[in-house]
Protein backbone atom coordinates (compact mmCIF):
# COMPACT_ATOMS: atom_id res chain seq x y z
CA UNK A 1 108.00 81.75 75.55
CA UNK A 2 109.21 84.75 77.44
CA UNK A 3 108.70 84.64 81.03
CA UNK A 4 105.95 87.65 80.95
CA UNK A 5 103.94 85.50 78.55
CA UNK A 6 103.97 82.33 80.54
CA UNK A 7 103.18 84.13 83.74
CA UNK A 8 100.00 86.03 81.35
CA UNK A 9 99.06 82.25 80.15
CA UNK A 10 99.17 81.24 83.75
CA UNK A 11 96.91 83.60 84.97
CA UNK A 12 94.63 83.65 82.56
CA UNK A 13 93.46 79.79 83.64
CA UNK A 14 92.55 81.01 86.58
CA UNK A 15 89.55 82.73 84.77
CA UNK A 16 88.03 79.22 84.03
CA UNK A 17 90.04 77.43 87.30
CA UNK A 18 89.87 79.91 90.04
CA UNK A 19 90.98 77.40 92.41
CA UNK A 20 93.92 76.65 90.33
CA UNK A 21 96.36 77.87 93.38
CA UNK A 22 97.33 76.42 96.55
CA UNK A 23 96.88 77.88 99.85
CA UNK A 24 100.04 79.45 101.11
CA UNK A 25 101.98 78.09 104.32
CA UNK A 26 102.29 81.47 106.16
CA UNK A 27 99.36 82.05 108.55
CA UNK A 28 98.36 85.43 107.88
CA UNK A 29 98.67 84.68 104.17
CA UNK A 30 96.01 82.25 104.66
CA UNK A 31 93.81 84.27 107.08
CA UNK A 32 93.55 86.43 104.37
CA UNK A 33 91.76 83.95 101.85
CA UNK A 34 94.83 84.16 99.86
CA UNK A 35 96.09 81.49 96.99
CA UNK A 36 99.05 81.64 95.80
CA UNK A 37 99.98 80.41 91.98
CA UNK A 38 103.37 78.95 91.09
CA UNK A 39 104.85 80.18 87.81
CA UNK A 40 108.47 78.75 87.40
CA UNK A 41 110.46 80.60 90.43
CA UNK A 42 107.52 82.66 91.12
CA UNK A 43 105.04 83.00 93.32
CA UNK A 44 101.39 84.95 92.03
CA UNK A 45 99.21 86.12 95.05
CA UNK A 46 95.61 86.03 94.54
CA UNK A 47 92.50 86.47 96.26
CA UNK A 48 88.63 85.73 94.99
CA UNK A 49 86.12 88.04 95.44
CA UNK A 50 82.93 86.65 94.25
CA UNK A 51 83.32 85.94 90.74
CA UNK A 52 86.62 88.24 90.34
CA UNK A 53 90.09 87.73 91.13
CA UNK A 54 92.62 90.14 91.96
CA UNK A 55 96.01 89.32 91.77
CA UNK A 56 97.65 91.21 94.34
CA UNK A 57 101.66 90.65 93.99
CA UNK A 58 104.19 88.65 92.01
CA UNK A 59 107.07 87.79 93.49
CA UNK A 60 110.22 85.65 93.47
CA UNK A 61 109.88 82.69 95.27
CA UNK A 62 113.14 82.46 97.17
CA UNK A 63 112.24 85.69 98.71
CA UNK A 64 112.18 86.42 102.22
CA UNK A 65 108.57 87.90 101.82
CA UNK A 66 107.55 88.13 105.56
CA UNK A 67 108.18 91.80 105.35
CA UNK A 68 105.73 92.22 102.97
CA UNK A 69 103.02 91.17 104.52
């Protein structure tokens, strides 16, 4: 299964699982509500709003993502 696919497949549980993911380590990460689903190297961002989610960035896991935030 191509890496796309898996990450799609991963996702997509979150529709019956919403709290599939973990809460991240970084602090402002978590004042934000975020989760954060692991896909292989990955790292999916999510937040729930009600009954929707919105995936908000994909990135690689070894990543120095501090920046980003």
């Amino acid at each position: 299964m191509a890496f796309v696919e898996k990450l799609g497949a991963h996702i997509g549980r979150l529709e019956q699982h919403s709290l599939l993911g973990r809460f991240p380590r970084h602090p402002k990460l978590r004042e934000f509500v975020y989760r954060v689903l692991i896909v292989e190297s990955y790292l999916a961002f999510y937040i729930l709003r009600g009954h929707q989610i919105e995936i908000h960035r994909v990135i690689h896991g070894p990543r120095n993502f501090d920046p980003l935030i």
